[in-house]
C-alpha atoms as a PDB file:
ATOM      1  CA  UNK A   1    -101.138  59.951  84.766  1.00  0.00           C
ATOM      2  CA  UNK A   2    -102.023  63.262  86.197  1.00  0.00           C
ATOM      3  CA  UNK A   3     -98.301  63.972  86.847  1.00  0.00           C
ATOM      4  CA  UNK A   4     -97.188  63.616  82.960  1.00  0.00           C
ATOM      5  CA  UNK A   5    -100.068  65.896  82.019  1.00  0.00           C
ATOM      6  CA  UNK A   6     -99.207  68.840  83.412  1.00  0.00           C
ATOM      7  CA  UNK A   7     -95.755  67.918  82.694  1.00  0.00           C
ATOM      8  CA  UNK A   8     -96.327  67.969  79.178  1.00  0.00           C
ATOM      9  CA  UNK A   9     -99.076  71.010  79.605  1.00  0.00           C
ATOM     10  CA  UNK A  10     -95.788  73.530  80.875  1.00  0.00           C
ATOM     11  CA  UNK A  11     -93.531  72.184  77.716  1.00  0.00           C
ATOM     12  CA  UNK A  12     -96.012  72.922  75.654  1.00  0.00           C
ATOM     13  CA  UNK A  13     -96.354  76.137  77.261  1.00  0.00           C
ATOM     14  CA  UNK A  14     -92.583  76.742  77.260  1.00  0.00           C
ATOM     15  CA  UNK A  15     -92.308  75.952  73.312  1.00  0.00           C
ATOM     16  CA  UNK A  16     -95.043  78.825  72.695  1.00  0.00           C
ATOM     17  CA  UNK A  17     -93.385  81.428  75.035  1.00  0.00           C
ATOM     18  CA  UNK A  18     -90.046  80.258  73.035  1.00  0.00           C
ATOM     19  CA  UNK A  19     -91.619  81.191  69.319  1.00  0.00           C
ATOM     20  CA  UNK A  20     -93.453  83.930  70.755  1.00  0.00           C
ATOM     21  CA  UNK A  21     -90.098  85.297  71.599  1.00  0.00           C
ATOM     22  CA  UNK A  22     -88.392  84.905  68.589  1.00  0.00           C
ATOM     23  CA  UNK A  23     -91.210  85.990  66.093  1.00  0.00           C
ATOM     24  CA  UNK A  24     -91.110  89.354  68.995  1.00  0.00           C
ATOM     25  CA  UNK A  25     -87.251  89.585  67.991  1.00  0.00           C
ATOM     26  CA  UNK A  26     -87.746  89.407  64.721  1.00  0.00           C
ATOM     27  CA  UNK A  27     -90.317  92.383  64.479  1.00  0.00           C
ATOM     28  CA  UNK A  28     -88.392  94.250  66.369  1.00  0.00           C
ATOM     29  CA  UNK A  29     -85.451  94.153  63.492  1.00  0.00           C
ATOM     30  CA  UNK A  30     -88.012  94.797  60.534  1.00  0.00           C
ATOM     31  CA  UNK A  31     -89.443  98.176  62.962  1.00  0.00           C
ATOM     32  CA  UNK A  32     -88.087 101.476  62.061  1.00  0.00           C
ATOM     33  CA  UNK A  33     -87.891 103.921  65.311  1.00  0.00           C
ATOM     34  CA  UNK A  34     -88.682 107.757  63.926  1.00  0.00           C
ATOM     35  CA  UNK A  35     -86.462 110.201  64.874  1.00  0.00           C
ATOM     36  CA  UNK A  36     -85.644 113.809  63.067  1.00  0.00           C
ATOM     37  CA  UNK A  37     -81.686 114.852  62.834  1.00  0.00           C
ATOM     38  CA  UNK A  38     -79.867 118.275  61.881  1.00  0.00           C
ATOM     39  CA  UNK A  39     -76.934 117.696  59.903  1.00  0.00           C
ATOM     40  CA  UNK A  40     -74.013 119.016  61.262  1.00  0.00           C
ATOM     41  CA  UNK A  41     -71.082 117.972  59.060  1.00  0.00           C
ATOM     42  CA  UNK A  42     -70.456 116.149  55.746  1.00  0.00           C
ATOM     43  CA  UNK A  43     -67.180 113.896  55.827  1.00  0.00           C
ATOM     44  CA  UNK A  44     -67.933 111.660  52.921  1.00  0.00           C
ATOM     45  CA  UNK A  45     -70.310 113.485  50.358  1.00  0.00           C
ATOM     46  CA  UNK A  46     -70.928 110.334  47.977  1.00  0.00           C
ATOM     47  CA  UNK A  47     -71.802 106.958  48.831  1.00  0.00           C
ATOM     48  CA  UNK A  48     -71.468 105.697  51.655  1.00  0.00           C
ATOM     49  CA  UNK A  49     -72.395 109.315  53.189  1.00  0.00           C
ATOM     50  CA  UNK A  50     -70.752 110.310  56.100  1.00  0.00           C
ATOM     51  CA  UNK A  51     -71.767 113.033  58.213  1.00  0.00           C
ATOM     52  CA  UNK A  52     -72.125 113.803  61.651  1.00  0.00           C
ATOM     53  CA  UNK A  53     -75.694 114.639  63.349  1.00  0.00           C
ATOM     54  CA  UNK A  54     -77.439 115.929  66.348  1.00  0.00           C
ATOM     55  CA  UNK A  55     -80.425 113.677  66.987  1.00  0.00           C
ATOM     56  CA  UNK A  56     -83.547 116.260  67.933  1.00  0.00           C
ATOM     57  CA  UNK A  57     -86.415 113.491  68.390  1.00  0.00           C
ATOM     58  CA  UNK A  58     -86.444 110.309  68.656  1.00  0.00           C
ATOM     59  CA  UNK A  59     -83.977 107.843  68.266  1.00  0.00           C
ATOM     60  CA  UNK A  60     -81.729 106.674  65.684  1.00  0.00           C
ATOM     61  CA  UNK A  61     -80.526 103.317  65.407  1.00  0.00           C
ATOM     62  CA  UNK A  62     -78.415 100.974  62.717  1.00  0.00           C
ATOM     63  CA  UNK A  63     -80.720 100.182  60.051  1.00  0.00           C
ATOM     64  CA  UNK A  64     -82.806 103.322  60.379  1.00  0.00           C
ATOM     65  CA  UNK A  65     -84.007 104.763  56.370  1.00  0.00           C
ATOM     66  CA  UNK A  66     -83.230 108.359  56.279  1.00  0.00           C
ATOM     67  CA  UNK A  67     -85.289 110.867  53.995  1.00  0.00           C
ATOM     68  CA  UNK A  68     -85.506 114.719  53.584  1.00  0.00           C
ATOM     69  CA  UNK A  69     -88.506 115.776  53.999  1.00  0.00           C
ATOM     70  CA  UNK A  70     -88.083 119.379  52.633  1.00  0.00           C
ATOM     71  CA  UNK A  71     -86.996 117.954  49.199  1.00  0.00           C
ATOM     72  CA  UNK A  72     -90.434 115.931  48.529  1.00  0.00           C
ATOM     73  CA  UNK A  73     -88.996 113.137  50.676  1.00  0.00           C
ATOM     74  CA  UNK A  74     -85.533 112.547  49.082  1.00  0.00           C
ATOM     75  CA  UNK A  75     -84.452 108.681  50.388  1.00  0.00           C
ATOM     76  CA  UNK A  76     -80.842 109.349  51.098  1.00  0.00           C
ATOM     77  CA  UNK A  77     -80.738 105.341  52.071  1.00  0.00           C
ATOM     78  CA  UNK A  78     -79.790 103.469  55.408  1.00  0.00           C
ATOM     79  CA  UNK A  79     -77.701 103.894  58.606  1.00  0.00           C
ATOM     80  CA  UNK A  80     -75.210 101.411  58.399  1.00  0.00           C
ATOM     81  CA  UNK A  81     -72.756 102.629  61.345  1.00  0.00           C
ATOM     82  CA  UNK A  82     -73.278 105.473  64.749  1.00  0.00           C
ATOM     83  CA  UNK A  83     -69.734 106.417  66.169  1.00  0.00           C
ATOM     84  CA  UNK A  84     -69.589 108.594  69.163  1.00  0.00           C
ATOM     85  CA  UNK A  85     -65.529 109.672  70.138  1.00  0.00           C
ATOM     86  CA  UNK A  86     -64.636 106.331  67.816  1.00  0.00           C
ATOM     87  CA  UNK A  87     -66.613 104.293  69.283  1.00  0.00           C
ATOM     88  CA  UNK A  88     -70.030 102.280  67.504  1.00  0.00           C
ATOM     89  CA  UNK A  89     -72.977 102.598  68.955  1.00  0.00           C
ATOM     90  CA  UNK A  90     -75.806 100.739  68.265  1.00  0.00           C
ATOM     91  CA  UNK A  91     -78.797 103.776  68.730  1.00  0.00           C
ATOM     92  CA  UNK A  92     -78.264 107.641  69.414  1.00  0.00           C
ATOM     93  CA  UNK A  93     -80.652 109.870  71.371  1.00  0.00           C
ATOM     94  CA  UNK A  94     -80.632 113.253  72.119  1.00  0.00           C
ATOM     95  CA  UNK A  95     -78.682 113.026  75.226  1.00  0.00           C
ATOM     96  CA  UNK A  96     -75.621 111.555  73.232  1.00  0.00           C
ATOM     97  CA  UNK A  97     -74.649 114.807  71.579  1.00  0.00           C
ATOM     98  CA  UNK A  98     -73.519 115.140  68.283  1.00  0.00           C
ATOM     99  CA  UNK A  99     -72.814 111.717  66.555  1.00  0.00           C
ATOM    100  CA  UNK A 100     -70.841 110.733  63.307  1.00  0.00           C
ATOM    101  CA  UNK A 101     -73.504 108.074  60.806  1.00  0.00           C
ATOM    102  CA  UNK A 102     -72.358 106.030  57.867  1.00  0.00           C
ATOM    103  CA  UNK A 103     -75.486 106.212  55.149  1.00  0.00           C
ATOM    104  CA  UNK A 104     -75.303 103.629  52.324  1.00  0.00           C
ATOM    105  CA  UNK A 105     -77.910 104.028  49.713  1.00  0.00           C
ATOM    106  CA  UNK A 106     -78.246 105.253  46.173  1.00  0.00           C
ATOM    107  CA  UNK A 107     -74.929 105.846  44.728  1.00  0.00           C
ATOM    108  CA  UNK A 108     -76.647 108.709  42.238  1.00  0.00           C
ATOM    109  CA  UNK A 109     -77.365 110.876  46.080  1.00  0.00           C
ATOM    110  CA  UNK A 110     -74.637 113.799  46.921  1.00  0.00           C
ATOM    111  CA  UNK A 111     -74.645 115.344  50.219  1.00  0.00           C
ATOM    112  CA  UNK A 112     -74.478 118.775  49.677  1.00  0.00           C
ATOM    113  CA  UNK A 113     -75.950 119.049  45.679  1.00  0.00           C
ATOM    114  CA  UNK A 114     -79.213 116.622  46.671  1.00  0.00           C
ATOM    115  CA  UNK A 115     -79.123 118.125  50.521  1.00  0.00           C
ATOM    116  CA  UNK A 116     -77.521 120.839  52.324  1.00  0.00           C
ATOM    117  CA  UNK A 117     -76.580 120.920  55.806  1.00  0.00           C
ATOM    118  CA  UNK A 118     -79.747 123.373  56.492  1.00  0.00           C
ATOM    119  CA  UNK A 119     -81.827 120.284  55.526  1.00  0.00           C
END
């Protein structure tokens, strides 16, 4: 009797760690990581944006909503894609150098009319 209590004490135990897990995952997609970036280059000026970066705080990551703050906070939309020398990344830092992003968001928003590269 003793035996199949605690037995049944660690499953229960085990299904709460499980949930508590997931429901951790799940905030962690729905989180947005601040970072600030300097435009470098625009490759695509209309939706989806295309430019490349240097990341100066923080870090970016796929998903992140970019604004510009200077332009009473302007939501250029979301990082879809981070491409270092062709290759995705999933999150950029400062140590990563200068990064190309892929913004989808409003298709009214021109890089380089709505924001300038000193932005």
């Amino acid at each position: 009797m003793l035996r199949s209590l605690v037995g049944s004490e660690m499953c229960i135990r085990d299904s709460v760690n499980m949930v508590k897990e997931k429901r951790k995952k799940e905030h962690l997609k729905l989180a947005i990581w601040p970072c600030v970036l300097r435009p470098v280059a625009f490759f695509n000026k209309k939706d989806p944006i295309i430019m490349g970066v240097d990341v100066i705080e923080g870090v970016l990551k796929i998903g992140t909503p970019l604004c510009v703050p200077e332009k009473d906070r302007l939501r250029i939309g979301v990082v879809e894609s981070i491409e270092r020398d062709h290759k995705p990344l999933q999150a950029a830092r400062i140590l990563d150098g200068s990064v190309a992003i892929r913004v989808r968001g409003d298709d009214s928003i021109l890089a380089g009319r709505h924001f300038e590269l000193s932005n």
